[in-house]
N, C-alpha and C. Protein backbone atom coordinates (compact mmCIF):
# COMPACT_ATOMS: atom_id res chain seq x y z
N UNK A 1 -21.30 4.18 20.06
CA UNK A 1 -20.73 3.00 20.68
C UNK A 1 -19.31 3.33 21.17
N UNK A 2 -19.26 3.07 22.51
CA UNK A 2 -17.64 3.54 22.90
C UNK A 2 -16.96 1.96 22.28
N UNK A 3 -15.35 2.43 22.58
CA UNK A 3 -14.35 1.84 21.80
C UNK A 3 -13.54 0.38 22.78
N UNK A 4 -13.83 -0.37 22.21
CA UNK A 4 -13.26 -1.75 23.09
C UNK A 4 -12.19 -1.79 23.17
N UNK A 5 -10.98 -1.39 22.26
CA UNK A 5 -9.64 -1.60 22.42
C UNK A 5 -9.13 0.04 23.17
N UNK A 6 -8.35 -0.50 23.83
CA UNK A 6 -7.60 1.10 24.67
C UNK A 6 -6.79 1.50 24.32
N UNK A 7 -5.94 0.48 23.44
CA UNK A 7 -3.96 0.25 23.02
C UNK A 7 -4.62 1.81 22.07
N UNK A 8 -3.41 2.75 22.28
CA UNK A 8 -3.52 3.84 21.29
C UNK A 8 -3.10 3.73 19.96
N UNK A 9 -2.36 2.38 19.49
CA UNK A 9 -1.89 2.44 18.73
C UNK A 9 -2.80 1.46 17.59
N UNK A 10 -4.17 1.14 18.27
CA UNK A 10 -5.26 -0.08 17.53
C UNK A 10 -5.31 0.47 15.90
N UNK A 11 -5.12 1.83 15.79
CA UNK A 11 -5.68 2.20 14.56
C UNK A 11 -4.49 2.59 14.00
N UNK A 12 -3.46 2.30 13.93
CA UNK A 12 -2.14 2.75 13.11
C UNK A 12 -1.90 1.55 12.00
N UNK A 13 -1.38 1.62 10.99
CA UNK A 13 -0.95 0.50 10.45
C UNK A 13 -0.22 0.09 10.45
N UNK A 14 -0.06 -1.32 10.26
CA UNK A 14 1.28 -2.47 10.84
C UNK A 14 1.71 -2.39 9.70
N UNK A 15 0.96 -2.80 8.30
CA UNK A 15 1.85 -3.01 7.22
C UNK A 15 1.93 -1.38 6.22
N UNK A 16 2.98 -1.85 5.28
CA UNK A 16 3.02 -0.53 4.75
C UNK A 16 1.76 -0.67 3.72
N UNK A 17 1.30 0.37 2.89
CA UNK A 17 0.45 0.83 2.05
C UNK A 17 0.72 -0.32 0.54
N UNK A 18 -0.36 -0.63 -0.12
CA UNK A 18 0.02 -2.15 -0.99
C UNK A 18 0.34 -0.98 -2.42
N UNK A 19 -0.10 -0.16 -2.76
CA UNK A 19 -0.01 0.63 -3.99
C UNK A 19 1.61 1.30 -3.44
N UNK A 20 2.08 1.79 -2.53
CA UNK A 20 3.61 2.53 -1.83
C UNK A 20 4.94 1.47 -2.04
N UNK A 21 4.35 -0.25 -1.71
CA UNK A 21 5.19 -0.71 -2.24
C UNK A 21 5.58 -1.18 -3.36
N UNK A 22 4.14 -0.91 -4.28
CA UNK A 22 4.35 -1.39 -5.69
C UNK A 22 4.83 -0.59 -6.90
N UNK A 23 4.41 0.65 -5.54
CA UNK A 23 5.37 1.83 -6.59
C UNK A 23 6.63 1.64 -6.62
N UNK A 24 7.71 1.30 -5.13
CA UNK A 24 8.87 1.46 -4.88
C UNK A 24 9.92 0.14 -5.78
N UNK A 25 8.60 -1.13 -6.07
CA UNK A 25 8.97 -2.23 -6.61
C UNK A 25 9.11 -1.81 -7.99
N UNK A 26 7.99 -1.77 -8.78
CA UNK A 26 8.03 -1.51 -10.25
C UNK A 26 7.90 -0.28 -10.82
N UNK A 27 8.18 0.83 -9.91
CA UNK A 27 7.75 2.08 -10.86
C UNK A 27 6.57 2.46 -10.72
N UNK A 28 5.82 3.25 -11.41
CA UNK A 28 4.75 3.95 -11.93
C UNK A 28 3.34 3.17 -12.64
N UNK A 29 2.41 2.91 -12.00
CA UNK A 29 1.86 2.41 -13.21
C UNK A 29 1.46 2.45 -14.26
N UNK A 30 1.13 2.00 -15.50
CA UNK A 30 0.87 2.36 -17.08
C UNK A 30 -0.78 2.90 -17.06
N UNK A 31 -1.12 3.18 -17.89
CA UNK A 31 -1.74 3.81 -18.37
C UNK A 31 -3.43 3.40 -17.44
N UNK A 32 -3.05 1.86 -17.82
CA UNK A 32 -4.54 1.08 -17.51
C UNK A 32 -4.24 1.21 -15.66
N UNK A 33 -3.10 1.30 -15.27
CA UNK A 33 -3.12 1.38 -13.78
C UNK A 33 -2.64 0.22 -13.18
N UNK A 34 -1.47 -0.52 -13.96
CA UNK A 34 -1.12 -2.02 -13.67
C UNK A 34 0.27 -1.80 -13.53
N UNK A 35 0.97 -2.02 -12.28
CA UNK A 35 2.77 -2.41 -12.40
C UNK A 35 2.34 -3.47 -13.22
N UNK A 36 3.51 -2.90 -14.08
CA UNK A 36 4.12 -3.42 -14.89
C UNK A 36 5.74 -4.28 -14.88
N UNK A 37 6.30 -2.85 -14.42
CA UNK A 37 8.17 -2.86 -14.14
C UNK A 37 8.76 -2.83 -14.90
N UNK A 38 10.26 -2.26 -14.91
CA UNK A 38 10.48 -2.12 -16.33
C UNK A 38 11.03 -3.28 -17.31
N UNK A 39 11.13 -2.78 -18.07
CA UNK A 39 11.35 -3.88 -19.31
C UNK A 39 10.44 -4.81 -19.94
N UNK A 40 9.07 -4.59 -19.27
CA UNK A 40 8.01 -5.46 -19.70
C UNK A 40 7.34 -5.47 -20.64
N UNK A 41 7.05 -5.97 -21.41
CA UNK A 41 5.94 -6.25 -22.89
C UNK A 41 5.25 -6.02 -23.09
C-alpha cells in the first residue's frame, strides 16, 4: 500500500518518549519498574 501522507516529517515524534521523561522527573525506576522519586516510602 503506498503512503497517503507526503509531509517527511509524518513519522517523527512530536512528543518526547513517556519512560525519558520519567526518568529525567524521578530518577531510575525500583526494582518492580515504578518511578518512584526520591524520598518515597
Amino acid at each position: 500500500m503506498d503512503r497517503v501522507d507526503v509531509n517527511p516529517g509524518v513519522d517523527r515524534p512530536t512528543e518526547p518518549d513517556e519512560e525519558q521523561v520519567l526518568r529525567e522527573l524521578y530518577g531510575e525506576p525500583d526494582r518492580d519498574g515504578i518511578f518512584r522519586g526520591d524520598g518515597s516510602a
